[in-house]
PDB file of N, CA and C in Angstrom:
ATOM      1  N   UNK A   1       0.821  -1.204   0.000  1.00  0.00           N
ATOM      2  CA  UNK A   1       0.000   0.000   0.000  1.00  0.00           C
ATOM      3  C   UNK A   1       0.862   1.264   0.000  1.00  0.00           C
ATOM      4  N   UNK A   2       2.164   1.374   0.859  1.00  0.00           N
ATOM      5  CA  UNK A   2       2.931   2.239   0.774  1.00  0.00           C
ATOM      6  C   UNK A   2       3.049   2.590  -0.461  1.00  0.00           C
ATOM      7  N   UNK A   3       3.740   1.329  -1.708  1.00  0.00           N
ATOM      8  CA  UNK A   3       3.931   1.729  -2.758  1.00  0.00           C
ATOM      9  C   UNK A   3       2.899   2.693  -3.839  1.00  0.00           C
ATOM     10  N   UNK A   4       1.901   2.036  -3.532  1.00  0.00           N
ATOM     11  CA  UNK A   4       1.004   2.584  -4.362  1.00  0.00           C
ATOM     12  C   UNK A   4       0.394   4.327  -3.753  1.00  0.00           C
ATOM     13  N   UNK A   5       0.684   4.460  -2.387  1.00  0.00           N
ATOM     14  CA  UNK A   5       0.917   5.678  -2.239  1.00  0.00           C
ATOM     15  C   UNK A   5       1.477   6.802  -2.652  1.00  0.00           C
ATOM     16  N   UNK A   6       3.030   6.308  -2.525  1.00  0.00           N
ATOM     17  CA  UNK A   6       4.287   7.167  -3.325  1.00  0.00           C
ATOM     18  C   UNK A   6       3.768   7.252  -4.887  1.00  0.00           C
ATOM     19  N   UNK A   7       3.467   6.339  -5.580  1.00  0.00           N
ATOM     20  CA  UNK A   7       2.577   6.480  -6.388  1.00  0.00           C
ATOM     21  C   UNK A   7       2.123   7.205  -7.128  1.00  0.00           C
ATOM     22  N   UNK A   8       0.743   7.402  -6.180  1.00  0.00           N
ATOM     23  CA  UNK A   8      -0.357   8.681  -6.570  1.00  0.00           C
ATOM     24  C   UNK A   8       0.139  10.033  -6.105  1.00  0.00           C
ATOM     25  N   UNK A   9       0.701  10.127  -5.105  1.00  0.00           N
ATOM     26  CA  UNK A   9       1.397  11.108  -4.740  1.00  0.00           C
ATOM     27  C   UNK A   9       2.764  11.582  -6.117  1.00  0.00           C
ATOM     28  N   UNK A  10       3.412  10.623  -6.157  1.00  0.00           N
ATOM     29  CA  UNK A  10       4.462  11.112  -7.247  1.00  0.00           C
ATOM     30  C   UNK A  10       3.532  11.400  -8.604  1.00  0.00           C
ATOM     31  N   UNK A  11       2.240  10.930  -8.910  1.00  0.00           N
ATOM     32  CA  UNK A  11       1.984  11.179 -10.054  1.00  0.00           C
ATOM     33  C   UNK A  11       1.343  12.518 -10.044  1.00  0.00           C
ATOM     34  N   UNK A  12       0.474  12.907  -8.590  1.00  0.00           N
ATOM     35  CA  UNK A  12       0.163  14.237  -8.816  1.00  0.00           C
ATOM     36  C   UNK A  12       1.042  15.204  -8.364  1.00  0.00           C
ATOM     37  N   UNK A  13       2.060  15.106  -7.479  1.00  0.00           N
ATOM     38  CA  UNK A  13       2.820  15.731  -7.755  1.00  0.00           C
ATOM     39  C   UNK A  13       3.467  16.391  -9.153  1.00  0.00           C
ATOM     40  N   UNK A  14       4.033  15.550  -9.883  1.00  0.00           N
ATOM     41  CA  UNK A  14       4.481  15.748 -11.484  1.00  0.00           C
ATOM     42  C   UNK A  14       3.052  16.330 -12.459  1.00  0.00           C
ATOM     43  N   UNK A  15       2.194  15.781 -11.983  1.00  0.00           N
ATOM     44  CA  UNK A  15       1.403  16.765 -12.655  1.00  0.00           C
ATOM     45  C   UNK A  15       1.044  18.161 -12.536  1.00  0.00           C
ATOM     46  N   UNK A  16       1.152  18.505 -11.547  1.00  0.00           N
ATOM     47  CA  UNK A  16       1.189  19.787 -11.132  1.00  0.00           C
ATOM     48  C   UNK A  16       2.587  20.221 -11.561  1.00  0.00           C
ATOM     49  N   UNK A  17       3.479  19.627 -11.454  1.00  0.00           N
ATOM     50  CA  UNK A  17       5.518  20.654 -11.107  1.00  0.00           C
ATOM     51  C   UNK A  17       5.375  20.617 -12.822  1.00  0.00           C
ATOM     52  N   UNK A  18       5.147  19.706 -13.433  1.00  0.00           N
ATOM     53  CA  UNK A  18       5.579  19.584 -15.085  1.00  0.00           C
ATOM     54  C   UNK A  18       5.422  20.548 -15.563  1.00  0.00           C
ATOM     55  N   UNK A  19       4.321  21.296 -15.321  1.00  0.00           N
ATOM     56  CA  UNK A  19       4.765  22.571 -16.828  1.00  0.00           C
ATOM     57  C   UNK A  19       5.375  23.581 -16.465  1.00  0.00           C
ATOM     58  N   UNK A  20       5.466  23.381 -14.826  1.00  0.00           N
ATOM     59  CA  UNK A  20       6.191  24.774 -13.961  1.00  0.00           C
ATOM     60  C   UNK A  20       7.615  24.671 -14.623  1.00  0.00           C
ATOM     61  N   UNK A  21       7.901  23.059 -14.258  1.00  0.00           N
ATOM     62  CA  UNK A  21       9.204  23.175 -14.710  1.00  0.00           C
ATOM     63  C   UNK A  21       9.632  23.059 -16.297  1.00  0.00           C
ATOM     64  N   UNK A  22       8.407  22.815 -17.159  1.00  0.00           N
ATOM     65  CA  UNK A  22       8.864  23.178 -18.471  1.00  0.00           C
ATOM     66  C   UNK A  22       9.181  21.833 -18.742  1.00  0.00           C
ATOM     67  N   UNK A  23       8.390  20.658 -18.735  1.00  0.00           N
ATOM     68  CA  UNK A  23       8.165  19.120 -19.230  1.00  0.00           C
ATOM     69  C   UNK A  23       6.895  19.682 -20.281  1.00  0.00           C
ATOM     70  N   UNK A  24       6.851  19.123 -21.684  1.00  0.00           N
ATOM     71  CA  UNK A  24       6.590  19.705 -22.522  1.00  0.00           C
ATOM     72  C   UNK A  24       5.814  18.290 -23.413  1.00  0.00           C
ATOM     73  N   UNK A  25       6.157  17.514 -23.047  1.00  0.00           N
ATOM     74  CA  UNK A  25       6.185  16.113 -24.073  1.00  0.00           C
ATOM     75  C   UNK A  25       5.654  14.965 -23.165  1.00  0.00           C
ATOM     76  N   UNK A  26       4.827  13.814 -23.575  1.00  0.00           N
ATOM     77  CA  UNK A  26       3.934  12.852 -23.026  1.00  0.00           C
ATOM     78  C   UNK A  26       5.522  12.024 -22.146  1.00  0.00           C
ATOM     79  N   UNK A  27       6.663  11.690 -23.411  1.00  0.00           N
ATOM     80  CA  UNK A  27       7.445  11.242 -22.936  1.00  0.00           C
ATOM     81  C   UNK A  27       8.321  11.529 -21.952  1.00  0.00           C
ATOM     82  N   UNK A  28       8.408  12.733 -21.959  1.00  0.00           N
ATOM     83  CA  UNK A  28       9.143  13.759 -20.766  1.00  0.00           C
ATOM     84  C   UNK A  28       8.551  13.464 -19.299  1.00  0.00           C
ATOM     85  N   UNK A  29       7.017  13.681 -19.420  1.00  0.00           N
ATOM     86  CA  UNK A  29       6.452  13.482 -18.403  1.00  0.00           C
ATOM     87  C   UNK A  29       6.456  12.168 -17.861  1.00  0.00           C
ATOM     88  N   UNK A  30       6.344  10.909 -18.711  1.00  0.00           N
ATOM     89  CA  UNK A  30       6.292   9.704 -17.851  1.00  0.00           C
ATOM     90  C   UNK A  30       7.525   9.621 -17.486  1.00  0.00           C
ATOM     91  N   UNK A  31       8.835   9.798 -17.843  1.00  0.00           N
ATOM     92  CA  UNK A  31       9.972  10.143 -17.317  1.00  0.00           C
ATOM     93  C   UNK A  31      10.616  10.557 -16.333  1.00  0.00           C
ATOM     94  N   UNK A  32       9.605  11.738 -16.102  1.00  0.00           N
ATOM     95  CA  UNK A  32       9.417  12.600 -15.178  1.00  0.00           C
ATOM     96  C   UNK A  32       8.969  11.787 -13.498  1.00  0.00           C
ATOM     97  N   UNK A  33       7.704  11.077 -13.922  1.00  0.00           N
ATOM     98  CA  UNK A  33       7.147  10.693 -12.873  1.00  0.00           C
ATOM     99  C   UNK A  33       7.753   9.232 -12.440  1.00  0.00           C
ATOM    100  N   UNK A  34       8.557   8.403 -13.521  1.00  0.00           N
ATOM    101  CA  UNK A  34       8.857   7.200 -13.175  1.00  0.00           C
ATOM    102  C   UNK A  34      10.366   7.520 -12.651  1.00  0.00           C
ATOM    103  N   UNK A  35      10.820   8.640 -12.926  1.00  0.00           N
ATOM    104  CA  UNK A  35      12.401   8.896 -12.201  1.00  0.00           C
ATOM    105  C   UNK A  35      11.987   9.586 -10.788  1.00  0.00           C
ATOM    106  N   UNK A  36      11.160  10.250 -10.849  1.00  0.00           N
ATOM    107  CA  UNK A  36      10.503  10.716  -9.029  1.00  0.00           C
ATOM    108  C   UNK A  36      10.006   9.684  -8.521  1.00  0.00           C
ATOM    109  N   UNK A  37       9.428   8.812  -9.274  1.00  0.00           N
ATOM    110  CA  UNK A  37       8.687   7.372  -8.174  1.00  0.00           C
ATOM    111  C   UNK A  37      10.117   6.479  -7.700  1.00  0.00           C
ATOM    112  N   UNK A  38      11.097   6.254  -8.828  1.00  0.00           N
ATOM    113  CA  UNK A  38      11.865   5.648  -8.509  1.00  0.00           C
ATOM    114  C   UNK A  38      12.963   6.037  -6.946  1.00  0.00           C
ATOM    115  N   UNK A  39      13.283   7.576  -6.829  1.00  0.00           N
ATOM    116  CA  UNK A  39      13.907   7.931  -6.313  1.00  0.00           C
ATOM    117  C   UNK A  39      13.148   7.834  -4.801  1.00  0.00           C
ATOM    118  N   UNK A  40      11.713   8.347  -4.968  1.00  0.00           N
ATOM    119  CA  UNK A  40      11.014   8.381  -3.992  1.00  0.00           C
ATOM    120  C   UNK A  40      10.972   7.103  -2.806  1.00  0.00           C
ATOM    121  N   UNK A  41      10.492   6.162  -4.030  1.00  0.00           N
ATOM    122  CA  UNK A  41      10.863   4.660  -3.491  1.00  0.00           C
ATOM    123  C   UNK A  41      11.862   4.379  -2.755  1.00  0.00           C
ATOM    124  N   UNK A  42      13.034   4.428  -3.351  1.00  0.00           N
ATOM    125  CA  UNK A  42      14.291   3.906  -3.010  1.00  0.00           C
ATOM    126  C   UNK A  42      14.883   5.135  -1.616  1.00  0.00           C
ATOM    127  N   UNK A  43      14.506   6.108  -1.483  1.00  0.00           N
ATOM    128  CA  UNK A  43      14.607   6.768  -0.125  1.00  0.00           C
ATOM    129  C   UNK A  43      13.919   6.459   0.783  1.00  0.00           C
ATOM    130  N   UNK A  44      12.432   5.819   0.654  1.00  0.00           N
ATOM    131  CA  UNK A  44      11.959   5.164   1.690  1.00  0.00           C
ATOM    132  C   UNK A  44      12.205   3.609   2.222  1.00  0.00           C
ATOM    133  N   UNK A  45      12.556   2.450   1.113  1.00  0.00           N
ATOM    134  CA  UNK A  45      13.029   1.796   1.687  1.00  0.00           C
ATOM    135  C   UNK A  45      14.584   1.498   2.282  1.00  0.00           C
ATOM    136  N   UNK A  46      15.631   2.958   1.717  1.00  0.00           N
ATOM    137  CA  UNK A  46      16.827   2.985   2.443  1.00  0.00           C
ATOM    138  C   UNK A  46      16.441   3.623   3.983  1.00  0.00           C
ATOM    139  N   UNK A  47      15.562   4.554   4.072  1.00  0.00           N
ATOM    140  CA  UNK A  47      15.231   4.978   5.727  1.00  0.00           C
ATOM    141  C   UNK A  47      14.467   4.030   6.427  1.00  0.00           C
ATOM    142  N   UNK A  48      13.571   3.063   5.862  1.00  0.00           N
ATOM    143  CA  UNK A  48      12.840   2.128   6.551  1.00  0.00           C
ATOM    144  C   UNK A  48      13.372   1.739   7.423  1.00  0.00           C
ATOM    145  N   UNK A  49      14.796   1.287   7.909  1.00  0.00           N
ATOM    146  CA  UNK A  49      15.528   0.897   9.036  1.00  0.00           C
ATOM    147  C   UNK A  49      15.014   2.035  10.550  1.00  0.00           C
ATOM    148  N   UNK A  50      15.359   3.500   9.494  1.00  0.00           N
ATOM    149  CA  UNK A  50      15.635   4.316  10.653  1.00  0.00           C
ATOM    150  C   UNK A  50      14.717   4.944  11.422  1.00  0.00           C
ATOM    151  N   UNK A  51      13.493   4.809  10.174  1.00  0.00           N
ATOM    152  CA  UNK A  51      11.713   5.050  10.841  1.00  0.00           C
ATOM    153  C   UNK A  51      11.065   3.781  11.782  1.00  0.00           C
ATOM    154  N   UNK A  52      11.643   2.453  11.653  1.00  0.00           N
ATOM    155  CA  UNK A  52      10.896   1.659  12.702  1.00  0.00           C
ATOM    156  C   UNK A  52      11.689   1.991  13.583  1.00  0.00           C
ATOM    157  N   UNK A  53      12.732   2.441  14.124  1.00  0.00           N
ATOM    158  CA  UNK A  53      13.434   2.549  14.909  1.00  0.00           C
ATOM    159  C   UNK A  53      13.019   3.603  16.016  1.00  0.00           C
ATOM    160  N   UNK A  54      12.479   4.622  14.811  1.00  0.00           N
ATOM    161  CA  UNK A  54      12.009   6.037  16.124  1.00  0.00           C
ATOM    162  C   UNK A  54      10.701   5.675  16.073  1.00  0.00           C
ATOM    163  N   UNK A  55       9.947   4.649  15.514  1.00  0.00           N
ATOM    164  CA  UNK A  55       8.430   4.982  15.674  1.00  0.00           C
ATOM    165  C   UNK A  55       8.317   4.103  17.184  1.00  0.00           C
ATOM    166  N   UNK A  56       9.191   3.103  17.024  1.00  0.00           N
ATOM    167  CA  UNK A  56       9.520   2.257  18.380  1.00  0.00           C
ATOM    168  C   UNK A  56       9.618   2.896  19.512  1.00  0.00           C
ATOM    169  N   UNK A  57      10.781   3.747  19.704  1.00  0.00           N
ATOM    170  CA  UNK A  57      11.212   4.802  20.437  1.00  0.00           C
ATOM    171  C   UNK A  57       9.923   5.778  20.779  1.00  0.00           C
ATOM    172  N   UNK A  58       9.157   6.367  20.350  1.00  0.00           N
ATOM    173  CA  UNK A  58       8.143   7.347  20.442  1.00  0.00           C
ATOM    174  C   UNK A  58       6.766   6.273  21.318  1.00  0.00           C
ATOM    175  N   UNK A  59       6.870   4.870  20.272  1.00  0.00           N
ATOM    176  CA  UNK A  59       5.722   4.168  21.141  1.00  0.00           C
ATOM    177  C   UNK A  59       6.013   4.484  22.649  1.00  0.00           C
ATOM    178  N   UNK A  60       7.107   3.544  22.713  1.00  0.00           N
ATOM    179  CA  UNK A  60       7.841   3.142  23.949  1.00  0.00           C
ATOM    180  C   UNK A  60       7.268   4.153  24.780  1.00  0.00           C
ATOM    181  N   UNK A  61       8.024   5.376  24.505  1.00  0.00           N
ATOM    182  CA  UNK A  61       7.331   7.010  25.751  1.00  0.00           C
ATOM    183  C   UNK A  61       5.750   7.011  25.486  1.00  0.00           C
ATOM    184  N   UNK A  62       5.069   7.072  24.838  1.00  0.00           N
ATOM    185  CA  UNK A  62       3.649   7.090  24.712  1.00  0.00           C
ATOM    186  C   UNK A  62       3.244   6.760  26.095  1.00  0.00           C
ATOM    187  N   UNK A  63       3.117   5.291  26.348  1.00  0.00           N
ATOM    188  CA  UNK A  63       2.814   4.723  27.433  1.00  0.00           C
ATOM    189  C   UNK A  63       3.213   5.479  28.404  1.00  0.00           C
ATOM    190  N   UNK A  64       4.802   5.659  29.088  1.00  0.00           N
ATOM    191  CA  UNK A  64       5.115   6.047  29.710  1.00  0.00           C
ATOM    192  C   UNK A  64       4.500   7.161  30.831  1.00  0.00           C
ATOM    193  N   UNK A  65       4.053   7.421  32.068  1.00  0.00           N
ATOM    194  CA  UNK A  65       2.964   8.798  32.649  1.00  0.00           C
ATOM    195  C   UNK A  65       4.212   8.805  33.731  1.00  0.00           C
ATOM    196  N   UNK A  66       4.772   9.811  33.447  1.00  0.00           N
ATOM    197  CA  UNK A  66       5.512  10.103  35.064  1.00  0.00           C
ATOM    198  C   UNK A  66       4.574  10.924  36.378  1.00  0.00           C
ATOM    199  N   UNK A  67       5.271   9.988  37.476  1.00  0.00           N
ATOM    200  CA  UNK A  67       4.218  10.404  38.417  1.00  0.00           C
ATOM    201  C   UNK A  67       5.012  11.330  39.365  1.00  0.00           C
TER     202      UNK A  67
END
């Protein structure tokens, strides 16, 4: 589900940035959006280590009530 998040997100993203940034061509654009999905991707599963790590950390104190 993640994936398909980054996704829709990368696709409307690029739809909106494309003509700002002057993507001009059908091919440009899928280009566009499959080199942002790719990158997008691959930064979330290189941090995936470091996000279960603090979401752990944050549970952990949740609980926590000092008295």
């Amino acid at each position: 589900s993640t994936v398909v998040g980054e996704f829709g997100d990368t696709l409307l993203f690029c739809a909106i940035a494309a003509s700002v940034i002057g993507v001009d061509s059908v091919g440009g654009f899928i280009n566009y959006v499959a080199v942002g999905f790719f990158w997008k991707t691959l930064i979330e599963i290189v941090l995936l280590p470091v996000t279960t790590q603090v979401i752990a950390w944050v549970k952990k104190r949740e609980d926590y009530v000092p008295v």
